[in-house]
PDB file of N, CA and C in Angstrom:
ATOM      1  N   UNK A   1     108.090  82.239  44.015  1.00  0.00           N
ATOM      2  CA  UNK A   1     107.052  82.912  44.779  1.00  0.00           C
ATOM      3  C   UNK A   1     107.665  84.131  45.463  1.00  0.00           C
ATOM      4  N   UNK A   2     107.233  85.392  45.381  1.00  0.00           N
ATOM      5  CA  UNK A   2     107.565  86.150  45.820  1.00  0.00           C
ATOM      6  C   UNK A   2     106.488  86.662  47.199  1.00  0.00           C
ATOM      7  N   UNK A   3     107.228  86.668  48.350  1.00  0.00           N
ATOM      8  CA  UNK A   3     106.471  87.477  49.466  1.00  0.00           C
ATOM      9  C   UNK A   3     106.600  88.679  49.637  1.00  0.00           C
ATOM     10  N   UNK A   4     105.277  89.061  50.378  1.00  0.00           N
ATOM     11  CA  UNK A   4     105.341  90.598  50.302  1.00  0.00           C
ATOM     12  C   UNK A   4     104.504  90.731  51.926  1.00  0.00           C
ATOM     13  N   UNK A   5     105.390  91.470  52.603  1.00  0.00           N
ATOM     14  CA  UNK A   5     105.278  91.273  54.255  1.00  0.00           C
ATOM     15  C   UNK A   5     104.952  92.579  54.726  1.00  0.00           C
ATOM     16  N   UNK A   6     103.303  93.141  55.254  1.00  0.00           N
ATOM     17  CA  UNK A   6     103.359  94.188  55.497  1.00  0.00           C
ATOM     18  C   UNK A   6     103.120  94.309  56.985  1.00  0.00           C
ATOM     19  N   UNK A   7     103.068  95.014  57.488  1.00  0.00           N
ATOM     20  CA  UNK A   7     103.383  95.427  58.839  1.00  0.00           C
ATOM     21  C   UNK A   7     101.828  95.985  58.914  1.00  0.00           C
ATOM     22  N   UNK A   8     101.688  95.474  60.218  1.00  0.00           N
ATOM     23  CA  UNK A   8     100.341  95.368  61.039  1.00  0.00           C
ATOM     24  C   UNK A   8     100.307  95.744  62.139  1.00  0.00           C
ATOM     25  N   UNK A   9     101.645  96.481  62.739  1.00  0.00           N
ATOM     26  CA  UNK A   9     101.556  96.743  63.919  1.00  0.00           C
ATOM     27  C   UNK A   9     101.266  98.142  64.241  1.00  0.00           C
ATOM     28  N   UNK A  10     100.922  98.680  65.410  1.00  0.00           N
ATOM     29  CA  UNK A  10     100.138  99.701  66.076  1.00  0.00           C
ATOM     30  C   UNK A  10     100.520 101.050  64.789  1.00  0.00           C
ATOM     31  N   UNK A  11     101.684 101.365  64.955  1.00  0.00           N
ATOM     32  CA  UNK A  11     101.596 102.479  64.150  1.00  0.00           C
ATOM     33  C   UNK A  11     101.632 102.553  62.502  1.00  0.00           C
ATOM     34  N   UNK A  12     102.016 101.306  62.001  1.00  0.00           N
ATOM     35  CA  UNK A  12     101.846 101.103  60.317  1.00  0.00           C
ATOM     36  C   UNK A  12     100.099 100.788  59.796  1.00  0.00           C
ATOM     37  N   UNK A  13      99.347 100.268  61.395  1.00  0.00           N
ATOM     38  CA  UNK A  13      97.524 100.154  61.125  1.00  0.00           C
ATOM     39  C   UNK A  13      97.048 101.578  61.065  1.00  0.00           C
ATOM     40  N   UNK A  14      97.706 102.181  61.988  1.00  0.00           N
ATOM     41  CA  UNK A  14      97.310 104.130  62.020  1.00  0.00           C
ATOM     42  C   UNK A  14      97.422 103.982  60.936  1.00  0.00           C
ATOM     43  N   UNK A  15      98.654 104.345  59.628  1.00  0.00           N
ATOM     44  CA  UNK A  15      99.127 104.833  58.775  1.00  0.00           C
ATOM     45  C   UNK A  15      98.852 104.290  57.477  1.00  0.00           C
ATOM     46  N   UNK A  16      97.625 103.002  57.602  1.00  0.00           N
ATOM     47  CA  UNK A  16      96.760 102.279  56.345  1.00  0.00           C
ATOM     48  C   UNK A  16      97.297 101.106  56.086  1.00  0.00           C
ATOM     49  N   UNK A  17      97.659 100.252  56.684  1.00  0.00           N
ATOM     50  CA  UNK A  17      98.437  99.263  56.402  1.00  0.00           C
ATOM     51  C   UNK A  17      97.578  98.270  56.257  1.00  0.00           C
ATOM     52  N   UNK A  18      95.838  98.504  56.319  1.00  0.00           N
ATOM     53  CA  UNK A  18      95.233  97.397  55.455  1.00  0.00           C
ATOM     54  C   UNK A  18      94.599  97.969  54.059  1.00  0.00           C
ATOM     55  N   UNK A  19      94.281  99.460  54.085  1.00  0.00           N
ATOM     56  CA  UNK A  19      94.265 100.161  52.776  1.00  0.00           C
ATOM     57  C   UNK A  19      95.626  99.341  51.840  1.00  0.00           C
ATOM     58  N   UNK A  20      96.519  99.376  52.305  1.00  0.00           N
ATOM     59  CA  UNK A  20      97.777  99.064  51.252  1.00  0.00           C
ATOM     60  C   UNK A  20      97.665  97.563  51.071  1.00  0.00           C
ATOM     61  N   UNK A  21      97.135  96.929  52.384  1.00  0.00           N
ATOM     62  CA  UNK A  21      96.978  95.241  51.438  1.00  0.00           C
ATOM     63  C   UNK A  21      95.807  94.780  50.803  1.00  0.00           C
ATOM     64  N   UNK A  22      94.909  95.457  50.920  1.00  0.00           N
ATOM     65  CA  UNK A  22      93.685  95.534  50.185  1.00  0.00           C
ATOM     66  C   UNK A  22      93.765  95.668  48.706  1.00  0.00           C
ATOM     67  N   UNK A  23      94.444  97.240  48.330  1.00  0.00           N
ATOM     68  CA  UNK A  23      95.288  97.273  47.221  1.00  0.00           C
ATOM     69  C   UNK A  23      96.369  96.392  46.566  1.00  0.00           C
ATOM     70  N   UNK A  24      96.668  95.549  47.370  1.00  0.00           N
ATOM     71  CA  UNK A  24      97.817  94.634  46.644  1.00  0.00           C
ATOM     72  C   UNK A  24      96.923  93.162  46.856  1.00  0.00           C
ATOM     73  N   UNK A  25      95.993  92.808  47.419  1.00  0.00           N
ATOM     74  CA  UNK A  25      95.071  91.953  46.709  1.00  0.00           C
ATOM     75  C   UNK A  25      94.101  91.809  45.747  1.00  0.00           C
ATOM     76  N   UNK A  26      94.164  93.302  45.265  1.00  0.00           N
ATOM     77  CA  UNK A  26      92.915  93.558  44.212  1.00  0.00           C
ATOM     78  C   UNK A  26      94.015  93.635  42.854  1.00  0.00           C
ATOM     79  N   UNK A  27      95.044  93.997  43.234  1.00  0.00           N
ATOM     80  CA  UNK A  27      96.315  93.810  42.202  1.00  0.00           C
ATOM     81  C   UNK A  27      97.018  92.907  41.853  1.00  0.00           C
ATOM     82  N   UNK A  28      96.994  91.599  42.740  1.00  0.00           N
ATOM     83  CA  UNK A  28      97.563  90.656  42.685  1.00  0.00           C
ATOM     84  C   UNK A  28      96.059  89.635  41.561  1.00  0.00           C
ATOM     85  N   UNK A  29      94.883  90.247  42.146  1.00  0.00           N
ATOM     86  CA  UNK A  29      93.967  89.162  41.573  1.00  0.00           C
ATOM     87  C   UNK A  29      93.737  89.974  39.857  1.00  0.00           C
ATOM     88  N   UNK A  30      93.955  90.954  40.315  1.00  0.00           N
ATOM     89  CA  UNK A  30      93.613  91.474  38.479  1.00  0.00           C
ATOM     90  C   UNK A  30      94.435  91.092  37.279  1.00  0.00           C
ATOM     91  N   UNK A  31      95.646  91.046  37.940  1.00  0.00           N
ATOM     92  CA  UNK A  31      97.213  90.213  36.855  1.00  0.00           C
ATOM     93  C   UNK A  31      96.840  89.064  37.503  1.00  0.00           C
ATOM     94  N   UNK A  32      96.220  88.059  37.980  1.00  0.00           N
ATOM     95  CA  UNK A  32      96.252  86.705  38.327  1.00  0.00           C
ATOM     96  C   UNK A  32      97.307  86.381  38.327  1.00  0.00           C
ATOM     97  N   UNK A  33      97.954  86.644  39.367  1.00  0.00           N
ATOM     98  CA  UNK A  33      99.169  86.133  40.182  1.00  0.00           C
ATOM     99  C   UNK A  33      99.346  85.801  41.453  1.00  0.00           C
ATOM    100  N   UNK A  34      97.978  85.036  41.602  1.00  0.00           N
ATOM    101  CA  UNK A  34      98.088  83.993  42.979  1.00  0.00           C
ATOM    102  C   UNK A  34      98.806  83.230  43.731  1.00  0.00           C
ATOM    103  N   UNK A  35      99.422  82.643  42.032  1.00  0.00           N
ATOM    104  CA  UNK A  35     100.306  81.721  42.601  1.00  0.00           C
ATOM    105  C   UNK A  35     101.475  81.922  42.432  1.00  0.00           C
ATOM    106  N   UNK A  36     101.673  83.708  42.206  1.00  0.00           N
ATOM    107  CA  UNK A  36     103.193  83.841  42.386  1.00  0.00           C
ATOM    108  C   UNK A  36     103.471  84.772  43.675  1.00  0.00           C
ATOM    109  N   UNK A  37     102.406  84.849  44.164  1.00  0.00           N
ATOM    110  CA  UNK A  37     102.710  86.688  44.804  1.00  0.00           C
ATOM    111  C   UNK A  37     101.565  86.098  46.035  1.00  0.00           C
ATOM    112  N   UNK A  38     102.110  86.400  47.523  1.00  0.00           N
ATOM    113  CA  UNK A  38     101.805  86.030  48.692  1.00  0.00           C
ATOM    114  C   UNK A  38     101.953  87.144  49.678  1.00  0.00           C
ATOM    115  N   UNK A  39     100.789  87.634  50.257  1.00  0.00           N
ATOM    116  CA  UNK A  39     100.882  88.595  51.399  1.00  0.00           C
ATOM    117  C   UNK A  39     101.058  88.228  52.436  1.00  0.00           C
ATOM    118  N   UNK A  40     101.709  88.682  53.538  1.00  0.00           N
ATOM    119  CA  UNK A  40     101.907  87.839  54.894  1.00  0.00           C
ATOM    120  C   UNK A  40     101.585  89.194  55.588  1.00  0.00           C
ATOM    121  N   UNK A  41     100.934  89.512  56.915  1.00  0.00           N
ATOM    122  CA  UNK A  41     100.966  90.363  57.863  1.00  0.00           C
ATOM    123  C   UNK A  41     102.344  90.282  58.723  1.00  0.00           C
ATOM    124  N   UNK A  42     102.806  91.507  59.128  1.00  0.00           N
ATOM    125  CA  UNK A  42     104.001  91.319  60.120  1.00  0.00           C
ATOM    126  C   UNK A  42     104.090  92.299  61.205  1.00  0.00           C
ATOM    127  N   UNK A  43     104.620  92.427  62.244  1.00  0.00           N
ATOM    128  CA  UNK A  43     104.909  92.837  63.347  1.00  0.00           C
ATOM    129  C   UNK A  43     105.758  93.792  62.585  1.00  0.00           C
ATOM    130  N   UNK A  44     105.907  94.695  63.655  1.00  0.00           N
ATOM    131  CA  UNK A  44     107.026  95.919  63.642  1.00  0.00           C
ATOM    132  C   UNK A  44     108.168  95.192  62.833  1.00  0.00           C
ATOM    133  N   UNK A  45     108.489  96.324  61.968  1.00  0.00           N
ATOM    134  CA  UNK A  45     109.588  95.879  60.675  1.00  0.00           C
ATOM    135  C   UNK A  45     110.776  97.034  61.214  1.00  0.00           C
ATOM    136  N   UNK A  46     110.326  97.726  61.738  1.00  0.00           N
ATOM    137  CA  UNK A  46     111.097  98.688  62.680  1.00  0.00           C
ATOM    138  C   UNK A  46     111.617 100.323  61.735  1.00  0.00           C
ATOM    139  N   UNK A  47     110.517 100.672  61.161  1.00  0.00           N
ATOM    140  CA  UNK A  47     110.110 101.193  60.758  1.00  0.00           C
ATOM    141  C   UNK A  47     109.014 102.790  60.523  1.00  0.00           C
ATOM    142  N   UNK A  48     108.833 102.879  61.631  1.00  0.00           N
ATOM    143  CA  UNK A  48     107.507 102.971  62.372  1.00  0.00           C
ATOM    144  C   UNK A  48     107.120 104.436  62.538  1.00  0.00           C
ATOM    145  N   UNK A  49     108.337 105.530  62.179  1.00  0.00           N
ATOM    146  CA  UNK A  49     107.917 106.565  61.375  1.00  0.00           C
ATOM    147  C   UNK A  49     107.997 106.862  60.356  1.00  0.00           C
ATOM    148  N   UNK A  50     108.005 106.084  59.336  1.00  0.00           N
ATOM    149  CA  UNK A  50     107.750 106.699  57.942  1.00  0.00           C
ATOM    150  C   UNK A  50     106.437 105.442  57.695  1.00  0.00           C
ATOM    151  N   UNK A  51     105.864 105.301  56.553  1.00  0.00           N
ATOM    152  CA  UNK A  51     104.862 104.965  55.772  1.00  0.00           C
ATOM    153  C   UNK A  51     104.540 103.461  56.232  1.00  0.00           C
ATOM    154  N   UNK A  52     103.253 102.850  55.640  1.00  0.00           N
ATOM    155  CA  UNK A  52     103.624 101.246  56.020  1.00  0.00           C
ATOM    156  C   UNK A  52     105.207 100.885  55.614  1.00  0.00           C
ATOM    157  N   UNK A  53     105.581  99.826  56.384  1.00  0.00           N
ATOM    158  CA  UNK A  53     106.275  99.485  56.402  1.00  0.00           C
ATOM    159  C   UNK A  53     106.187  97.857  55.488  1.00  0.00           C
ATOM    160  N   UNK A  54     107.083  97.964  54.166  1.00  0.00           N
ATOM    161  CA  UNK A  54     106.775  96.501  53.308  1.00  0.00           C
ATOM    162  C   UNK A  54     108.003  95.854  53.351  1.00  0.00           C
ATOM    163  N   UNK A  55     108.309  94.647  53.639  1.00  0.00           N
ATOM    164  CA  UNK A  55     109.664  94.152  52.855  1.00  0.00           C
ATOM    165  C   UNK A  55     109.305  92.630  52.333  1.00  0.00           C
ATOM    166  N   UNK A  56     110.257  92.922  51.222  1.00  0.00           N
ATOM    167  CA  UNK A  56     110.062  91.715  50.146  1.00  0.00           C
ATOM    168  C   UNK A  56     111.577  91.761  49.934  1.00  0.00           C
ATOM    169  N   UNK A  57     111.727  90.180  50.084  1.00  0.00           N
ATOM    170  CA  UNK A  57     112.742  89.753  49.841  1.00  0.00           C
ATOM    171  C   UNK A  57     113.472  90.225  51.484  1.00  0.00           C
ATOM    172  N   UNK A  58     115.036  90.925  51.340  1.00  0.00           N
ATOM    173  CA  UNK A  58     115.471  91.710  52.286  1.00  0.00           C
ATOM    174  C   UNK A  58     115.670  93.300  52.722  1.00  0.00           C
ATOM    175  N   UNK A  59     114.375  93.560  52.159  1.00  0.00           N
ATOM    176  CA  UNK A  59     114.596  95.165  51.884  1.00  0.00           C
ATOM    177  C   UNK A  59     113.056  95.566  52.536  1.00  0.00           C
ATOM    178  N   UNK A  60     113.350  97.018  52.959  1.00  0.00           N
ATOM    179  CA  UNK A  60     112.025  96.804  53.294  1.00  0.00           C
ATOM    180  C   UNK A  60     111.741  98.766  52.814  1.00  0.00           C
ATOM    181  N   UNK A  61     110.776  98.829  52.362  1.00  0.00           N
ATOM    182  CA  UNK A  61     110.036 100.427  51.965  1.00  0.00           C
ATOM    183  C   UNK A  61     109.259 100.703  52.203  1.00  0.00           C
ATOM    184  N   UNK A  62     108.654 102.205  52.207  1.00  0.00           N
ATOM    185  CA  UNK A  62     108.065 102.543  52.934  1.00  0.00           C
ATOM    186  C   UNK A  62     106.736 102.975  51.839  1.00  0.00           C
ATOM    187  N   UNK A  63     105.118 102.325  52.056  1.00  0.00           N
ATOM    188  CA  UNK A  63     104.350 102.060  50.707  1.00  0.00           C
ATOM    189  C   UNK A  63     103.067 102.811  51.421  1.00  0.00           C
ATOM    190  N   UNK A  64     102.747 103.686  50.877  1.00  0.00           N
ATOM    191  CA  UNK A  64     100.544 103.964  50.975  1.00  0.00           C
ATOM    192  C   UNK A  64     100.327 103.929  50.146  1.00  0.00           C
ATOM    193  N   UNK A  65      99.048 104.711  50.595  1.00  0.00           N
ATOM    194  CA  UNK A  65      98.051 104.659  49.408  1.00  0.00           C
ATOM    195  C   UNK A  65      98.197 105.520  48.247  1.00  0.00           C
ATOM    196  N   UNK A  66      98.926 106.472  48.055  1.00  0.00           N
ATOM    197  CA  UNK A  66      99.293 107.096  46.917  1.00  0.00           C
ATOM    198  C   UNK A  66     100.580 106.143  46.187  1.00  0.00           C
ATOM    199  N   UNK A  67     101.098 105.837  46.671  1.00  0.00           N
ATOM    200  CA  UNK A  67     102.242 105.267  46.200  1.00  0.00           C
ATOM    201  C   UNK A  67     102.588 103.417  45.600  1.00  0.00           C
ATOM    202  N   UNK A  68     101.357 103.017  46.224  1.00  0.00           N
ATOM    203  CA  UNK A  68     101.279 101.470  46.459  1.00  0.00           C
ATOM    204  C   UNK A  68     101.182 100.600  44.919  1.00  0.00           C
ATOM    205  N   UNK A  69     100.290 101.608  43.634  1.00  0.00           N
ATOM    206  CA  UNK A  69     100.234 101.330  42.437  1.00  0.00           C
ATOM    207  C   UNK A  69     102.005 101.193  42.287  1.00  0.00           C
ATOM    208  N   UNK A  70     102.492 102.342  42.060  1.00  0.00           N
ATOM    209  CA  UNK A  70     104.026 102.322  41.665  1.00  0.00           C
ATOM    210  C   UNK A  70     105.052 101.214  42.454  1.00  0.00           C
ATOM    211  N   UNK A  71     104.761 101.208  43.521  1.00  0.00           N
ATOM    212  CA  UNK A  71     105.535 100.215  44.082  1.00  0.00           C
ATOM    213  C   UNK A  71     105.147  98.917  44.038  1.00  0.00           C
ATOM    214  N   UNK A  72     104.049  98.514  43.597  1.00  0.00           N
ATOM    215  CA  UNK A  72     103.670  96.965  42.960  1.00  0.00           C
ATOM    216  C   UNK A  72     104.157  96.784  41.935  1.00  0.00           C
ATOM    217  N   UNK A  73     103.821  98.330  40.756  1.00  0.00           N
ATOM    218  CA  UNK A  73     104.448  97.965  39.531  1.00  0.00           C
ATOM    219  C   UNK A  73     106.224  97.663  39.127  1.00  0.00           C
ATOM    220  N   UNK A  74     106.719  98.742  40.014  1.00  0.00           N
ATOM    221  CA  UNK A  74     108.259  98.821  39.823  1.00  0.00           C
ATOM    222  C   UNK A  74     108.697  97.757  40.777  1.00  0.00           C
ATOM    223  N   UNK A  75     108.346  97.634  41.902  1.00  0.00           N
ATOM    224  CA  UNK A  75     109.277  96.497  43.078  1.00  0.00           C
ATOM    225  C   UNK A  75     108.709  95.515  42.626  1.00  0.00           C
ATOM    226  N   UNK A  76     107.446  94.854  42.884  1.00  0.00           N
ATOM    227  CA  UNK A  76     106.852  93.465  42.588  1.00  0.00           C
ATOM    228  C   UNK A  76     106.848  93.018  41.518  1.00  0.00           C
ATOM    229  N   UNK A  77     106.088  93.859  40.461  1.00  0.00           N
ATOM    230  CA  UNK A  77     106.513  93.410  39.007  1.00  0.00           C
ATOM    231  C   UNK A  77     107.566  92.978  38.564  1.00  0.00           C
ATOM    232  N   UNK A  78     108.734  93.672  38.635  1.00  0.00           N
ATOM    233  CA  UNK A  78     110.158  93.886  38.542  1.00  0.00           C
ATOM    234  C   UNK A  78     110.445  92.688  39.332  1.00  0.00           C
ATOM    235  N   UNK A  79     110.760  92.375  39.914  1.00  0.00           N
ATOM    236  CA  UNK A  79     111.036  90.968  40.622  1.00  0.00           C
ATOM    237  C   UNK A  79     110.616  89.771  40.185  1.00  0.00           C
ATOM    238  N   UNK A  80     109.173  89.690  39.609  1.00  0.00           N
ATOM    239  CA  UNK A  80     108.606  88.865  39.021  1.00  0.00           C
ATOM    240  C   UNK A  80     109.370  88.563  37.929  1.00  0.00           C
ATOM    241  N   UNK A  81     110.046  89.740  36.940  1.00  0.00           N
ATOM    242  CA  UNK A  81     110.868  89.382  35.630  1.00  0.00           C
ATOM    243  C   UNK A  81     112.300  89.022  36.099  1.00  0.00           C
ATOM    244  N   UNK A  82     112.650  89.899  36.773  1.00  0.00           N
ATOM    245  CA  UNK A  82     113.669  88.914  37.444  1.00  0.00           C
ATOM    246  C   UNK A  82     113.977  87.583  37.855  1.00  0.00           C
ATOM    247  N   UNK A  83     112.422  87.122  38.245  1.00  0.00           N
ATOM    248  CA  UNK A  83     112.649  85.694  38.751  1.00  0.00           C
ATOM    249  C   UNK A  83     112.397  84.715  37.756  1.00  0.00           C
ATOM    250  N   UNK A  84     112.173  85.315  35.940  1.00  0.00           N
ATOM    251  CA  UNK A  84     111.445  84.212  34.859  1.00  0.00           C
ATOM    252  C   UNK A  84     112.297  83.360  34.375  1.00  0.00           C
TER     253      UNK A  84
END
């Protein structure tokens, strides 16, 4: 199971941080990968001037709405084959 932890706090909600999990639940349900792939909301990732703030696994990047396709496909995907 891979988590994917986005930041909900004051300045990553300015900066779309439910635009970006919105997008990664409509992405997670279109590849039906429910039961591999888990969103969690999080507090300051400490982060907080650049983009939402995501971390999966121990890493954390910086994801919107232009960018959020590519970074599901290359980080999340990619992990997923990693983990087969």
């Amino acid at each position: 199971m891979i988590t994917i932890n986005v930041c909900v706090g004051s300045a990553c909600h300015l900066k779309g941080s439910y635009k970006v999990i919105s997008s990664f639940k409509k992405m997670i349900s279109d590849k039906d990968l429910e039961n591999k792939i888990e969103i969690k909301g999080a507090f300051c990732l400490g982060h907080c001037t650049e983009a939402v703030s995501v971390k999966v696994e121990d890493k954390i990047y910086s994801v919107n709405e232009s960018n959020v396709d590519k970074f599901f496909h290359d980080v999340i995907l990619g992990k997923l084959k990693e983990n087969e």
